[in-house]
N, C-alpha and C. Protein backbone atom coordinates (compact mmCIF):
# COMPACT_ATOMS: atom_id res chain seq x y z
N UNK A 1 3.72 21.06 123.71
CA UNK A 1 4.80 20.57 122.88
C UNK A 1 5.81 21.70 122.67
N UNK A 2 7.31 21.32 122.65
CA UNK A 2 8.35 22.05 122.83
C UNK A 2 8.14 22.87 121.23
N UNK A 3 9.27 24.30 120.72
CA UNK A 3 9.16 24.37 119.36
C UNK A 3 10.31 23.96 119.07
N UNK A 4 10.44 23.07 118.02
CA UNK A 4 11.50 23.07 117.61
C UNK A 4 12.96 23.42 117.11
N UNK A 5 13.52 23.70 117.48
CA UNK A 5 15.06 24.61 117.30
C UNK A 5 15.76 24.56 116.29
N UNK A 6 16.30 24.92 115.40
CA UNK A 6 17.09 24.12 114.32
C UNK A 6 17.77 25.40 113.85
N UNK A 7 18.43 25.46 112.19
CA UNK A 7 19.37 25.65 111.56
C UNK A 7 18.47 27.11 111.14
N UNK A 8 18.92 28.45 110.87
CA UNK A 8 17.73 29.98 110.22
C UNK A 8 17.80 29.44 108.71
N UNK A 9 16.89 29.24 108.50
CA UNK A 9 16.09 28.73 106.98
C UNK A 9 16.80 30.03 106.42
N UNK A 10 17.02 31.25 106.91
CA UNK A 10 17.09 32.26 105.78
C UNK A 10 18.90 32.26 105.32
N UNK A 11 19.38 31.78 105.98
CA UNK A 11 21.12 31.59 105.44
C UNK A 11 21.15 31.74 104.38
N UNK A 12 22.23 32.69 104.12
CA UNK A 12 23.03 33.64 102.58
C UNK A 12 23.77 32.15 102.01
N UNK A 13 24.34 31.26 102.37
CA UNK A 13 25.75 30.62 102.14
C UNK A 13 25.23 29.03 103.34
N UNK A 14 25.40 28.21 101.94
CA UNK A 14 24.78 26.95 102.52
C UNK A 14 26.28 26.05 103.42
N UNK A 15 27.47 26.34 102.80
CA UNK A 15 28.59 25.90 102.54
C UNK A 15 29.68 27.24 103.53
N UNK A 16 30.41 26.91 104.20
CA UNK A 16 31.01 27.70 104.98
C UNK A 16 32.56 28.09 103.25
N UNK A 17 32.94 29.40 103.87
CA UNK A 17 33.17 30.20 102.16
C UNK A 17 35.03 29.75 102.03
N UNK A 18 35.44 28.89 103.05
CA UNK A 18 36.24 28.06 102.66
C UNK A 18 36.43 26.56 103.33
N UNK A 19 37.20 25.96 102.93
CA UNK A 19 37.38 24.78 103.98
C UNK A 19 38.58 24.56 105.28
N UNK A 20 39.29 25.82 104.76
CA UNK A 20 40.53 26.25 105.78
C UNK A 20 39.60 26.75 107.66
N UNK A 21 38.20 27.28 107.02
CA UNK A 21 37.58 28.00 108.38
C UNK A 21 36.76 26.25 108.80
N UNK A 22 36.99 25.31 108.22
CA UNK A 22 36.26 24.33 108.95
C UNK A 22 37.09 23.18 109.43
N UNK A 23 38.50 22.88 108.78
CA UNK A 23 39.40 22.24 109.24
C UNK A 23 40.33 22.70 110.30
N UNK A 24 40.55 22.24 111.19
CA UNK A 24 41.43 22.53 112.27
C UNK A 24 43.17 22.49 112.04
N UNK A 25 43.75 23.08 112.95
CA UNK A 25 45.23 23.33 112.28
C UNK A 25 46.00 22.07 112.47
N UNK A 26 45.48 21.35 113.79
CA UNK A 26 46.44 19.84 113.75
C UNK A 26 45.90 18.92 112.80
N UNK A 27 45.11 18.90 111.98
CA UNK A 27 44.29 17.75 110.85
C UNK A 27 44.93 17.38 110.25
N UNK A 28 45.30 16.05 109.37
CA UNK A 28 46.38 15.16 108.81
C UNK A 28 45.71 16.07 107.42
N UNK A 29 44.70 16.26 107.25
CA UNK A 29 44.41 16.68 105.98
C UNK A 29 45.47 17.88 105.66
N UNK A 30 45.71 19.15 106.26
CA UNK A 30 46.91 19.86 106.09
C UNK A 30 48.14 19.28 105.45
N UNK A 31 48.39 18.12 106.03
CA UNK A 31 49.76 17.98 105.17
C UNK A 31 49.47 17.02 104.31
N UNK A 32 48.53 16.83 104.30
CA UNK A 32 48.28 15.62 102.50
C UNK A 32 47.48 16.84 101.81
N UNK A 33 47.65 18.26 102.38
CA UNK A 33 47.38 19.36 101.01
C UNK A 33 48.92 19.96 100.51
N UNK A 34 50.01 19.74 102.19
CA UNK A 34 51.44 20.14 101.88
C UNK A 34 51.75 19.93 100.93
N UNK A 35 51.69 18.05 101.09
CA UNK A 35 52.62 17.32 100.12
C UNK A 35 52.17 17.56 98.64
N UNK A 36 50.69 17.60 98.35
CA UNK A 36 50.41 18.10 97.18
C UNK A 36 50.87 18.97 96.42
N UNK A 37 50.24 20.47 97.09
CA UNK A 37 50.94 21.29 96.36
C UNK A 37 52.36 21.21 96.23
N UNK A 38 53.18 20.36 97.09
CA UNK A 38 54.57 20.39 96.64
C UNK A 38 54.61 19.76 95.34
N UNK A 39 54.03 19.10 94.75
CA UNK A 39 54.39 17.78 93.80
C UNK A 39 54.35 19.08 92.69
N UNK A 40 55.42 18.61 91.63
CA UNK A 40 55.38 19.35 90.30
C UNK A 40 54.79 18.80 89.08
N UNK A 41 53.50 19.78 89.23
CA UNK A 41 53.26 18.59 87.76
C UNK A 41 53.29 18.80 86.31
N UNK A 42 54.17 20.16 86.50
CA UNK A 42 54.59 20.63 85.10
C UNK A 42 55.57 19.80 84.06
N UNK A 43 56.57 18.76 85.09
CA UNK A 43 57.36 18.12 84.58
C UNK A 43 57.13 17.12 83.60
N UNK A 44 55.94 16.52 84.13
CA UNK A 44 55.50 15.46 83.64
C UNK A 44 54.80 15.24 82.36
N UNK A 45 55.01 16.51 81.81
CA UNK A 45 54.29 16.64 80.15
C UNK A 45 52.90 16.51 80.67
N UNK A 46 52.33 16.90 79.40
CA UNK A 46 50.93 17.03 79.14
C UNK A 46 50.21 15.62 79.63
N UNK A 47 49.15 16.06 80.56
CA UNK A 47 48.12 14.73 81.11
C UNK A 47 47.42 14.60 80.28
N UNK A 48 46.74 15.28 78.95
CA UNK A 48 45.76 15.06 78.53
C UNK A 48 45.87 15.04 77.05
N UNK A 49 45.30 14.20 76.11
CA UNK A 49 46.11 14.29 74.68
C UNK A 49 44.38 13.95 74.37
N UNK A 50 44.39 15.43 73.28
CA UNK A 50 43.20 15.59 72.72
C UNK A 50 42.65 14.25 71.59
N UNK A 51 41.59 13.84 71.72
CA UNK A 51 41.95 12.74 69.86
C UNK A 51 42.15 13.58 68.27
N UNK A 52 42.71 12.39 67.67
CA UNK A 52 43.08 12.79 66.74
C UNK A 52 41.65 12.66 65.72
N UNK A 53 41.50 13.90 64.96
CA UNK A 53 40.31 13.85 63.57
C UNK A 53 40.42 13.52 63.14
């Protein structure tokens, strides 16, 4: 029976240490991060309104 091959159990970092090193540069995801960070969302007043005591 063959041994099995797989993934080194001993890995530092389960998760590669960004997502820029796992997405490729032509990916639609790039520009639906463009358009994001373009959006301003300072304008729009406060998103979150604490309750009142």
């Amino acid at each position: 029976m063959k041994y099995i091959q797989g993934k080194n159990r001993e890995q530092l970092v389960l998760f590669p240490a960004s997502l820029d090193d796992v997405i490729d540069e032509d990916n639609e995801t790039r520009i639906i991060d463009l358009f994001l960070e373009s959006i301003d969302l300072g304008c729009q007043g406060p998103l979150y309104f604490p309750p009142k005591t």
